[in-house]
C-alpha atoms as a PDB file:
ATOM      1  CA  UNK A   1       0.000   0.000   0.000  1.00  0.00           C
ATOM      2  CA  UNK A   2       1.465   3.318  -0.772  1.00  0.00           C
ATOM      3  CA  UNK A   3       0.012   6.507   0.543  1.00  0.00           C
ATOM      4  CA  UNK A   4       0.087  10.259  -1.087  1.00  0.00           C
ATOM      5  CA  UNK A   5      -0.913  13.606   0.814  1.00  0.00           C
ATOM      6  CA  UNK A   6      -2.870  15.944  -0.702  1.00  0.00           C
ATOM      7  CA  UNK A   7      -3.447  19.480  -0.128  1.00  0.00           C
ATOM      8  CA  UNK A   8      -7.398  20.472  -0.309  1.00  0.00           C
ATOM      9  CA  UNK A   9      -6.592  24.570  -1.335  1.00  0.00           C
ATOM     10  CA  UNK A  10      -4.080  26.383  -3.216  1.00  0.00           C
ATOM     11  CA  UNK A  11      -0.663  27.448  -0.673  1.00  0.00           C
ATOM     12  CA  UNK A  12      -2.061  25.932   2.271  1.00  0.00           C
ATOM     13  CA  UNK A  13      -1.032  22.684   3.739  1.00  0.00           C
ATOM     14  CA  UNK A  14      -3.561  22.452   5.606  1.00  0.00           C
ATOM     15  CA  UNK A  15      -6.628  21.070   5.709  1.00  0.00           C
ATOM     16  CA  UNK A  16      -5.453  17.856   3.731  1.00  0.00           C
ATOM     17  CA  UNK A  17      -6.254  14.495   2.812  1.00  0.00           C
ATOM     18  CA  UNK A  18      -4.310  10.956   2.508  1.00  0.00           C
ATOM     19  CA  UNK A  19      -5.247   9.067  -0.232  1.00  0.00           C
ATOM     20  CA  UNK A  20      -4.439   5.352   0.554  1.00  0.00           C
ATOM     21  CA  UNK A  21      -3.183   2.903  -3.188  1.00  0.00           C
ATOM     22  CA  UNK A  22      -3.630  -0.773  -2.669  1.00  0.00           C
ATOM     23  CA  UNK A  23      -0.768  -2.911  -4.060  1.00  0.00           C
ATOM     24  CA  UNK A  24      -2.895  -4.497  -6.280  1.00  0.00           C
ATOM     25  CA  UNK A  25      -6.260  -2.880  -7.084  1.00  0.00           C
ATOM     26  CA  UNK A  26      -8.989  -4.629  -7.566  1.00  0.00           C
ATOM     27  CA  UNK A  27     -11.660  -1.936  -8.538  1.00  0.00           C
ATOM     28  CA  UNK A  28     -11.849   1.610 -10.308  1.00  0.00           C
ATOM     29  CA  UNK A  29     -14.261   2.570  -7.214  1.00  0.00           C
ATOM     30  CA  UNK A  30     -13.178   5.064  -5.020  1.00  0.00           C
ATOM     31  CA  UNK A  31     -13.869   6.025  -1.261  1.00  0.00           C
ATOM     32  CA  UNK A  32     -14.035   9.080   0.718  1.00  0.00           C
ATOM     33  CA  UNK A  33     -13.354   9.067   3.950  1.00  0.00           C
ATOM     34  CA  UNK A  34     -14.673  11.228   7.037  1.00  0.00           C
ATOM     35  CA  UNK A  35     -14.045  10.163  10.574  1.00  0.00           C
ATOM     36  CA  UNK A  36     -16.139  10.695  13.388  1.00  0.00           C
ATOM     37  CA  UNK A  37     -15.568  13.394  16.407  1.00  0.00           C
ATOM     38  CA  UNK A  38     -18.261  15.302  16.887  1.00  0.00           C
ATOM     39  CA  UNK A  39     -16.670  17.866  14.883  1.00  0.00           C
ATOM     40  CA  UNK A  40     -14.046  18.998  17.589  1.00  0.00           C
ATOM     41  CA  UNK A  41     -11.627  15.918  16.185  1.00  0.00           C
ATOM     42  CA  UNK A  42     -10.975  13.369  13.834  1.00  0.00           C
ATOM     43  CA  UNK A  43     -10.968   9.940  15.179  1.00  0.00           C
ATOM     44  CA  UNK A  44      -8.479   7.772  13.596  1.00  0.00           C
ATOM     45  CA  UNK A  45      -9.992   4.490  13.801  1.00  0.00           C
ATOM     46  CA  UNK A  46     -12.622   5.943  11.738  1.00  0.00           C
ATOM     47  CA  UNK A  47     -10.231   7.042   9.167  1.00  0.00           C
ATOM     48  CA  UNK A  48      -6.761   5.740   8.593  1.00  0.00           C
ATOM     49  CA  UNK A  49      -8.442   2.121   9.501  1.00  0.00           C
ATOM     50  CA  UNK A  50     -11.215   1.935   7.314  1.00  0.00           C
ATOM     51  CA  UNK A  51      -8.616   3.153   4.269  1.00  0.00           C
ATOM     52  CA  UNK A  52      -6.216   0.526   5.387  1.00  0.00           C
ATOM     53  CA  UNK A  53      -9.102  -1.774   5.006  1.00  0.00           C
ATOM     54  CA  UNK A  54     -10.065  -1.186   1.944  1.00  0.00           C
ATOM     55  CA  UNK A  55      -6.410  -0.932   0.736  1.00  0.00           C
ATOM     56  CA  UNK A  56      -6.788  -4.939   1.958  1.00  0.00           C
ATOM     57  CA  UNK A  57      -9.109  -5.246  -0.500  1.00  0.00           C
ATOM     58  CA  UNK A  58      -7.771  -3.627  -3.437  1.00  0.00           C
ATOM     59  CA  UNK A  59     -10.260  -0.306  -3.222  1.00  0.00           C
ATOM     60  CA  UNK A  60      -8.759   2.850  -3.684  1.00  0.00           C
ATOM     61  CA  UNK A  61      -9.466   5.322  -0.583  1.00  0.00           C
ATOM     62  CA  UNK A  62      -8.386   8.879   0.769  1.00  0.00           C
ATOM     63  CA  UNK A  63      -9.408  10.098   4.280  1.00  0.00           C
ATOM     64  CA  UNK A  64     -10.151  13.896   4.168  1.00  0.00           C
ATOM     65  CA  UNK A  65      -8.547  16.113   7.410  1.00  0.00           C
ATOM     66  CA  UNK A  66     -11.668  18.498   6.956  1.00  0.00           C
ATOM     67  CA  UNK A  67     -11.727  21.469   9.711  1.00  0.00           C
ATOM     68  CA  UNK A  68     -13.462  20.943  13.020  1.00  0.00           C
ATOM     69  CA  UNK A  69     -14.294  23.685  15.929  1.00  0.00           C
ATOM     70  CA  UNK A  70     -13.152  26.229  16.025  1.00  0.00           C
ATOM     71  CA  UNK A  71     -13.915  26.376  12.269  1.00  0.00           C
ATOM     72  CA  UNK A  72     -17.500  26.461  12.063  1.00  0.00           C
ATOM     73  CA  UNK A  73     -19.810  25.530   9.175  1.00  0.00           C
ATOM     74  CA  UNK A  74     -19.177  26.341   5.875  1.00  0.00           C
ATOM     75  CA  UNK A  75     -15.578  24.833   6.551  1.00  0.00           C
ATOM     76  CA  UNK A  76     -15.764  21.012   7.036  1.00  0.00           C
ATOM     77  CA  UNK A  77     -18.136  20.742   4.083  1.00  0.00           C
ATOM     78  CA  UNK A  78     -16.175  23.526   1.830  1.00  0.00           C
ATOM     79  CA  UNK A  79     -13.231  20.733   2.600  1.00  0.00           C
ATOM     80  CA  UNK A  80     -15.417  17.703   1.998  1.00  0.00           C
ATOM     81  CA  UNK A  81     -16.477  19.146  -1.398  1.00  0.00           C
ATOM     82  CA  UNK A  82     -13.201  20.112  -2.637  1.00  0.00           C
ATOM     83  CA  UNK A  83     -12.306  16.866  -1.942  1.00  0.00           C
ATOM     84  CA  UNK A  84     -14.601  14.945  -4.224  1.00  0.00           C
ATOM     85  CA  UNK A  85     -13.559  17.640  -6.487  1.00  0.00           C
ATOM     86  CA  UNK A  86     -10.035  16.505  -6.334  1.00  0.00           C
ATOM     87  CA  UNK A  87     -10.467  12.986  -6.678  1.00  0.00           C
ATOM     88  CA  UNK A  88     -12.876  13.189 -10.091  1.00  0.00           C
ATOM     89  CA  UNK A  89     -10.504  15.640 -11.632  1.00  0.00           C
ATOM     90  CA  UNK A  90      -7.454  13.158 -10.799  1.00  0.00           C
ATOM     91  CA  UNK A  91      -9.259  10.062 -11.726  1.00  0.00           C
ATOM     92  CA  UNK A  92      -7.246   9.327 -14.651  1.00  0.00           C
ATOM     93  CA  UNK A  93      -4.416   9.759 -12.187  1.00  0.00           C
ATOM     94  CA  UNK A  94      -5.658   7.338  -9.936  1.00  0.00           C
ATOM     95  CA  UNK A  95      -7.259   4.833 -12.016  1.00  0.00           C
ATOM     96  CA  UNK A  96     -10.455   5.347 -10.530  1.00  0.00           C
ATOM     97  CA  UNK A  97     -14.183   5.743 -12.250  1.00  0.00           C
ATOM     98  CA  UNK A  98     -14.931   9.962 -11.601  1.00  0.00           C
ATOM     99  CA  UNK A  99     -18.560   8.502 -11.507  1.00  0.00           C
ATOM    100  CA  UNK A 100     -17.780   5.685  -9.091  1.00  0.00           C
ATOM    101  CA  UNK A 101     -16.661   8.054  -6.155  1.00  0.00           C
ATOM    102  CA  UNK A 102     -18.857   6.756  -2.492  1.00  0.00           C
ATOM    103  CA  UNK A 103     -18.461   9.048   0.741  1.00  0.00           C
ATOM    104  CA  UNK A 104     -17.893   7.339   4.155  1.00  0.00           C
ATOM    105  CA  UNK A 105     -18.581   9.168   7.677  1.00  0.00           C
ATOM    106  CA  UNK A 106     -19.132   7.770  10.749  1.00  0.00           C
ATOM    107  CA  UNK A 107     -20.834   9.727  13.854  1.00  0.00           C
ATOM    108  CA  UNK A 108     -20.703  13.434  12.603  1.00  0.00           C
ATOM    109  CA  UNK A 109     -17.955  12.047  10.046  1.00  0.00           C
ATOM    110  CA  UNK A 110     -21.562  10.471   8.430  1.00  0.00           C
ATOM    111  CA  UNK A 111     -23.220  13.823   9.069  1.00  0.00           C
ATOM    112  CA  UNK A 112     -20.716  15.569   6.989  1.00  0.00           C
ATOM    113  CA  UNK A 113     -21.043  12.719   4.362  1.00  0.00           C
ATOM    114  CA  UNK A 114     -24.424  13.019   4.211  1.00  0.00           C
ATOM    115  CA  UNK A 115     -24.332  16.539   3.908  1.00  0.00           C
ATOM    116  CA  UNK A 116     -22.095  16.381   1.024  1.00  0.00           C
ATOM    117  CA  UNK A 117     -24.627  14.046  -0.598  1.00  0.00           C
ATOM    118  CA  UNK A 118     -27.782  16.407   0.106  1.00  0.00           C
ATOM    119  CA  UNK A 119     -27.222  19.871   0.684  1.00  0.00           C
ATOM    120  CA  UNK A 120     -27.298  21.355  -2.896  1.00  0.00           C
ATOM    121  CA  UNK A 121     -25.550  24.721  -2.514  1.00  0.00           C
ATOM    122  CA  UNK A 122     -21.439  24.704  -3.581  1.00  0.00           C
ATOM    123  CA  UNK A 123     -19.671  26.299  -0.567  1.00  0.00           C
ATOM    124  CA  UNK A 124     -15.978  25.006  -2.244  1.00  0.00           C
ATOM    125  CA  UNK A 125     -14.774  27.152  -4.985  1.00  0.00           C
ATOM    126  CA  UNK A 126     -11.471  28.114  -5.463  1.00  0.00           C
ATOM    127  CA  UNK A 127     -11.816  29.507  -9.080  1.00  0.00           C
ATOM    128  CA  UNK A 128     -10.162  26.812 -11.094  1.00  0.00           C
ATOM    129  CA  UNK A 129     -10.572  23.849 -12.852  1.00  0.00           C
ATOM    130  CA  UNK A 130     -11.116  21.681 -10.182  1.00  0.00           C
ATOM    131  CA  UNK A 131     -13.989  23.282  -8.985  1.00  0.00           C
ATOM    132  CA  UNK A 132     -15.646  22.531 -12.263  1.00  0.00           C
ATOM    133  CA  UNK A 133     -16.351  19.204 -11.353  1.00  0.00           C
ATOM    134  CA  UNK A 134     -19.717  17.761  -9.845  1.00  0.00           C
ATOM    135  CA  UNK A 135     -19.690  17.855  -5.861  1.00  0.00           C
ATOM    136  CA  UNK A 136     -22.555  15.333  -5.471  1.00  0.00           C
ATOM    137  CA  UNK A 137     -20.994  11.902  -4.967  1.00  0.00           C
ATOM    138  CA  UNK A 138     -22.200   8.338  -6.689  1.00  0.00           C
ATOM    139  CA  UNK A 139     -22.755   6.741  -3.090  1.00  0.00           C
ATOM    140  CA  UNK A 140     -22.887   6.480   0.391  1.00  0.00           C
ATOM    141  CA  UNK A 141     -21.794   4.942   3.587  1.00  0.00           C
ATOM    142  CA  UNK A 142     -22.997   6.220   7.042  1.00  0.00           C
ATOM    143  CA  UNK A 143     -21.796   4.110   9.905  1.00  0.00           C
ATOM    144  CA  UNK A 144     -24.135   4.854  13.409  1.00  0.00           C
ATOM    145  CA  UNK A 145     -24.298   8.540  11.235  1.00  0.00           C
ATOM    146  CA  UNK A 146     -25.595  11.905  13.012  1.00  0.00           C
ATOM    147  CA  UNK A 147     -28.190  12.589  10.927  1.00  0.00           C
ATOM    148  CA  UNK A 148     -30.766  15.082  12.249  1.00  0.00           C
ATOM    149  CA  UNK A 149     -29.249  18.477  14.519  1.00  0.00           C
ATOM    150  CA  UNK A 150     -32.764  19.404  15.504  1.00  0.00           C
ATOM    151  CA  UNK A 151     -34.878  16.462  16.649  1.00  0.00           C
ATOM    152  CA  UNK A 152     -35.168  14.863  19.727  1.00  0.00           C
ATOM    153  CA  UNK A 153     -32.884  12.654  19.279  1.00  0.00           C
ATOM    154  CA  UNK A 154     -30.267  14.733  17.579  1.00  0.00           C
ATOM    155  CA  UNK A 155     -26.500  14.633  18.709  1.00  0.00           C
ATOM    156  CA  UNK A 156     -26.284  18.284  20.825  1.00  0.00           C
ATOM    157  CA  UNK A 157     -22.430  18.487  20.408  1.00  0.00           C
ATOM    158  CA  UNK A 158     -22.244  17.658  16.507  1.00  0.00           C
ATOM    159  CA  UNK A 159     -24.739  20.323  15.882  1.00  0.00           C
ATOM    160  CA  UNK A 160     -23.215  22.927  18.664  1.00  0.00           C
ATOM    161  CA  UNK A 161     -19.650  22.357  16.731  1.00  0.00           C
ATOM    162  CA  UNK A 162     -20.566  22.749  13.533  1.00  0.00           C
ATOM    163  CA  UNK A 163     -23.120  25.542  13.590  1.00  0.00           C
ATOM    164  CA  UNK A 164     -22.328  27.369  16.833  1.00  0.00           C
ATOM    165  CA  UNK A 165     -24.919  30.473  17.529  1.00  0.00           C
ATOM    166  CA  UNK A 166     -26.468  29.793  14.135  1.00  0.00           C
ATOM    167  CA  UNK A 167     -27.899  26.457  14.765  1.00  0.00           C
ATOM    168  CA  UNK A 168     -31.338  27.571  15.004  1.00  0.00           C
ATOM    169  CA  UNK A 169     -31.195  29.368  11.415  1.00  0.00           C
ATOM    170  CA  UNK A 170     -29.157  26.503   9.669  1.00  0.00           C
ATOM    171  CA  UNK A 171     -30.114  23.688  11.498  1.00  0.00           C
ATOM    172  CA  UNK A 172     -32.876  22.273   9.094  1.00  0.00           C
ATOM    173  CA  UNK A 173     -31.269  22.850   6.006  1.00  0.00           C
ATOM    174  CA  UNK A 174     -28.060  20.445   7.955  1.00  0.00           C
ATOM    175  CA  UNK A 175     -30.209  17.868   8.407  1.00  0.00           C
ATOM    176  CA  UNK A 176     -30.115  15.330   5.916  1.00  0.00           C
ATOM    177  CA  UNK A 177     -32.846  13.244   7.492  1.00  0.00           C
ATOM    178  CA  UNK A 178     -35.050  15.928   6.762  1.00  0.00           C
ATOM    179  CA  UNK A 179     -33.484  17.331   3.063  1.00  0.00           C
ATOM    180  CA  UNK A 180     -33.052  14.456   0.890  1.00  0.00           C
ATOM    181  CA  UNK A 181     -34.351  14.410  -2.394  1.00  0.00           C
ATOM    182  CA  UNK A 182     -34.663  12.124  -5.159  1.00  0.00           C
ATOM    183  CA  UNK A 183     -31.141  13.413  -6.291  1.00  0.00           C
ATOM    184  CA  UNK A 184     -29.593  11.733  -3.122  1.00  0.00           C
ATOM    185  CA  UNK A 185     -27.303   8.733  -3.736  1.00  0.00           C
ATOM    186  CA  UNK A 186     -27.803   4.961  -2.946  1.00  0.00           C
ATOM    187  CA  UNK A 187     -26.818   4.682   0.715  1.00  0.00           C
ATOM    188  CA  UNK A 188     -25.546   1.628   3.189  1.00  0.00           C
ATOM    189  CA  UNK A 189     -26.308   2.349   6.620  1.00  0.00           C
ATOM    190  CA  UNK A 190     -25.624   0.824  10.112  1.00  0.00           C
ATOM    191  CA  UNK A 191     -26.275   1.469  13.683  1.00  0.00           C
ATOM    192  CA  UNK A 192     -26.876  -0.233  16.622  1.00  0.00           C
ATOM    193  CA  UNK A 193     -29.770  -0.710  18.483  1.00  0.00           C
ATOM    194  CA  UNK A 194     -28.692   0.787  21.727  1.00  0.00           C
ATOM    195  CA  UNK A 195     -26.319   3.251  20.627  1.00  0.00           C
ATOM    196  CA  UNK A 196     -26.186   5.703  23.358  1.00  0.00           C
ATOM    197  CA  UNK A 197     -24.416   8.582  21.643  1.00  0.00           C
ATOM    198  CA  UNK A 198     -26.525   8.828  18.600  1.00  0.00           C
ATOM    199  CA  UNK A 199     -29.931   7.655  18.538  1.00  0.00           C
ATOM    200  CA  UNK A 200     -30.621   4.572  16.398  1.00  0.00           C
ATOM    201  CA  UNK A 201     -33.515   7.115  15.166  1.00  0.00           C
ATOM    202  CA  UNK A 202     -31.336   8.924  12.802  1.00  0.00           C
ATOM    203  CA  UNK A 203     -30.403   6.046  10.423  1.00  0.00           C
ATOM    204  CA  UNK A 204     -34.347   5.200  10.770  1.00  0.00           C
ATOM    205  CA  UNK A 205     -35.303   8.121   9.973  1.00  0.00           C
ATOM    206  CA  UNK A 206     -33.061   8.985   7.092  1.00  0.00           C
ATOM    207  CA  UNK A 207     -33.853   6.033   5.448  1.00  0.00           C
ATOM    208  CA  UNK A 208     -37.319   6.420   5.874  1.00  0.00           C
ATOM    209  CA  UNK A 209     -36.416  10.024   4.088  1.00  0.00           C
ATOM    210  CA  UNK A 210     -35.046   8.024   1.285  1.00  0.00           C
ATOM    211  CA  UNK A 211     -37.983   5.571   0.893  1.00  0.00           C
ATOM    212  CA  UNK A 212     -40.346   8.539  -0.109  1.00  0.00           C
ATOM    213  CA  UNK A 213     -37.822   9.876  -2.272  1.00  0.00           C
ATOM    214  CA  UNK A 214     -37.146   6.331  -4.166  1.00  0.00           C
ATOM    215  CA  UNK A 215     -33.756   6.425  -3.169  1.00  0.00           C
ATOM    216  CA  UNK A 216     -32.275   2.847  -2.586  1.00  0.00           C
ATOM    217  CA  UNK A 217     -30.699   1.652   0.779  1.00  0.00           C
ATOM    218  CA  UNK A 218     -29.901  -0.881   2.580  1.00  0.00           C
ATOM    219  CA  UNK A 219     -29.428  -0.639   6.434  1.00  0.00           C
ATOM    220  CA  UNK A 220     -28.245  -2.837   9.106  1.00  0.00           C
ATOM    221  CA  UNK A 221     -29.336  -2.301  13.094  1.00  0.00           C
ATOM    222  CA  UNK A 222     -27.225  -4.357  15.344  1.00  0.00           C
ATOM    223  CA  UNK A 223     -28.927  -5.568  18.353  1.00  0.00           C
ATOM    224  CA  UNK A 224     -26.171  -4.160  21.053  1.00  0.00           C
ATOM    225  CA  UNK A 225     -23.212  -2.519  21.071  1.00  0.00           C
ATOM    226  CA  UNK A 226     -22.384   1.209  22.017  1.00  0.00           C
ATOM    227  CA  UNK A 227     -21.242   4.691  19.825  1.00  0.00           C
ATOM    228  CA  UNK A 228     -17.940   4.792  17.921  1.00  0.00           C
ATOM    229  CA  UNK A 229     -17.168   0.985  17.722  1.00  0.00           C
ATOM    230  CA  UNK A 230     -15.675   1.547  13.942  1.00  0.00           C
ATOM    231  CA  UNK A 231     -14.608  -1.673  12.296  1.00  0.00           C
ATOM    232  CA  UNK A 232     -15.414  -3.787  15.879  1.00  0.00           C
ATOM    233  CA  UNK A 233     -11.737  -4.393  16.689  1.00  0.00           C
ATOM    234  CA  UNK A 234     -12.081  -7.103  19.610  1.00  0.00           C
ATOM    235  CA  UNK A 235     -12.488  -9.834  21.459  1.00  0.00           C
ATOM    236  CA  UNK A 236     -15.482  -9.715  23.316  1.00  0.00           C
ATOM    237  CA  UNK A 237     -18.863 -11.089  21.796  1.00  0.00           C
ATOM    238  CA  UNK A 238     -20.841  -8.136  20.941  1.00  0.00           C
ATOM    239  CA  UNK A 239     -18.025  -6.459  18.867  1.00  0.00           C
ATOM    240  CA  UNK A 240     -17.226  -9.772  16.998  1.00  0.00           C
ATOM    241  CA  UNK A 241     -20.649 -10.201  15.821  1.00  0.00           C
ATOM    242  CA  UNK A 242     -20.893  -6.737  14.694  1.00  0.00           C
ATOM    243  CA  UNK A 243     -18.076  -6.989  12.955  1.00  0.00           C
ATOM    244  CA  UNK A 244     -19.614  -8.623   9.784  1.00  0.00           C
ATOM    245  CA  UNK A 245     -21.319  -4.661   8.854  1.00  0.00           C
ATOM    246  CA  UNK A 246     -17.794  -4.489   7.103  1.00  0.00           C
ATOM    247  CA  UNK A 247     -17.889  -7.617   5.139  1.00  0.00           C
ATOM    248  CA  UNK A 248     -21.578  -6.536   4.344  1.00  0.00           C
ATOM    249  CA  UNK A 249     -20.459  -3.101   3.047  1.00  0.00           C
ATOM    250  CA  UNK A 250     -18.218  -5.124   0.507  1.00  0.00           C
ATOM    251  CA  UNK A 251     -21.544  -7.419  -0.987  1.00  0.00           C
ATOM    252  CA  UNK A 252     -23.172  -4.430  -1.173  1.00  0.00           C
ATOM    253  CA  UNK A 253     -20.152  -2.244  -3.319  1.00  0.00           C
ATOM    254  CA  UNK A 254     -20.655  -5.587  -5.402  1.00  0.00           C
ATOM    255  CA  UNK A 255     -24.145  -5.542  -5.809  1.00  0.00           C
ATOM    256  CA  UNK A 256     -24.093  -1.688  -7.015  1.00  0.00           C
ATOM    257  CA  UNK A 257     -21.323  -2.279  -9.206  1.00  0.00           C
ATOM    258  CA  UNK A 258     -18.829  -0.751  -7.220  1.00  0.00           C
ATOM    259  CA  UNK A 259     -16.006  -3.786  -7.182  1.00  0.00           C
ATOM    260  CA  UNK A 260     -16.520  -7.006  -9.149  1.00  0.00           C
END
């Protein structure tokens, strides 16, 4: 596996993102990668190991260092944007399909992910080519995903982070429970059923969005296991058995024509 860092804007090395080549690539799919951290910090085990995992598999990934508090929304999805930008106008580079591109979040790594594959306005450009290319991705993959930042059952901290004193103006039009649209890509969800951090409500709920739009989706509700448990790592029973969302993701990249 070989790794390359990429800067997101012109003469600034930061924010960035890693883009992860597997030795022997076995797809032209690529994935976009947001960890989790309730926008104050990006956790690595939802990053660097779900590229490494893919990299395992031959799929082409790159985990995006978006901005967290105390940059405030527009910046995390200006960075998620330019991003996808990046990787469609490099895809020849890459040897990746500009039209096979899926985003990956978990927590409020899935918020931003969602975001990116609902919210219609373009926050990212930088007045070159690269920001001629399409911001709304082919697919998506939101793992125990913050979903909703004004519900009842909306993660406080995601929405506090990201929005600060203008959560009340901007917090509907964040929500992709409550703004996607028939545009919206395919998605693969999972949760857990007693996820005390984020409600198993917003993956129900956002798919339940999706249904009246005619999206497709296909979500998976574990029956325990807590917030943040990322590819299951483990030896204890409830982390083992929830461990197979991964190998699920991979059937379902088949099935959509993702990897062969």
């Amino acid at each position: 596996m070989r790794t390359e860092r990429i800067k997101l804007w012109q003469g600034k090395e930061e924010p960035y993102m890693t883009a992860y080549m597997p030795e022997e690539k076995k797809s032209d799919c690529a994935i976009l990668i947001f960890p989790g951290g309730g926008y104050t910090h990006r956790a690595q085990h939802e990053g660097k190991a779900y590229a490494e995992f893919f990299a395992a598999h031959g799929i082409f990934s790159a985990v995006v260092e978006y901005r967290v508090f105390p940059d405030v929304f527009p910046a995390p999805l200006q960075d998620a944007q330019r991003g996808l930008q990046i990787l469609r106008y490099n895809a020849e580079k890459y040897g990746i399909d500009k039209n096979k591109i899926a985003v990956m979040g978990s927590s409020a790594g899935a918020h931003l992910a969602a975001t990116l594959s609902t919210y219609r306005q373009f926050v990212a450009d930088e007045g070159d080519e690269i920001s001629k290319e399409c911001i709304l991705p082919n697919a998506q993959i939101l793992c125990y995903g913050v979903l909703d930042l004004v519900s009842d059952y909306a993660h406080v901290g995601s929405g506090d982070h990201l929005l600060g004193d203008k959560k009340a103006e901007l917090g509907a039009s964040l929500s992709p429970a409550l703004m996607a649209d028939e545009k919206t890509p395919q998605a693969f969800l999972w949760h857990t059923w007693s996820d005390g951090g984020v409600p198993v409500e917003n993956s129900l709920e956002y798919v339940k969005r999706l249904r009246t739009q005619g999206v497709p989706a296909e979500l998976h509700v574990f029956p325990d296991g807590g917030h943040g448990m990322g590819l299951c790592a483990g030896e204890d029973k409830t982390r083992q058995y929830n461990a197979k969302w991964a190998k699920l993701l991979l059937e379902w990249l088949q099935f959509i024509d993702f990897v062969k």
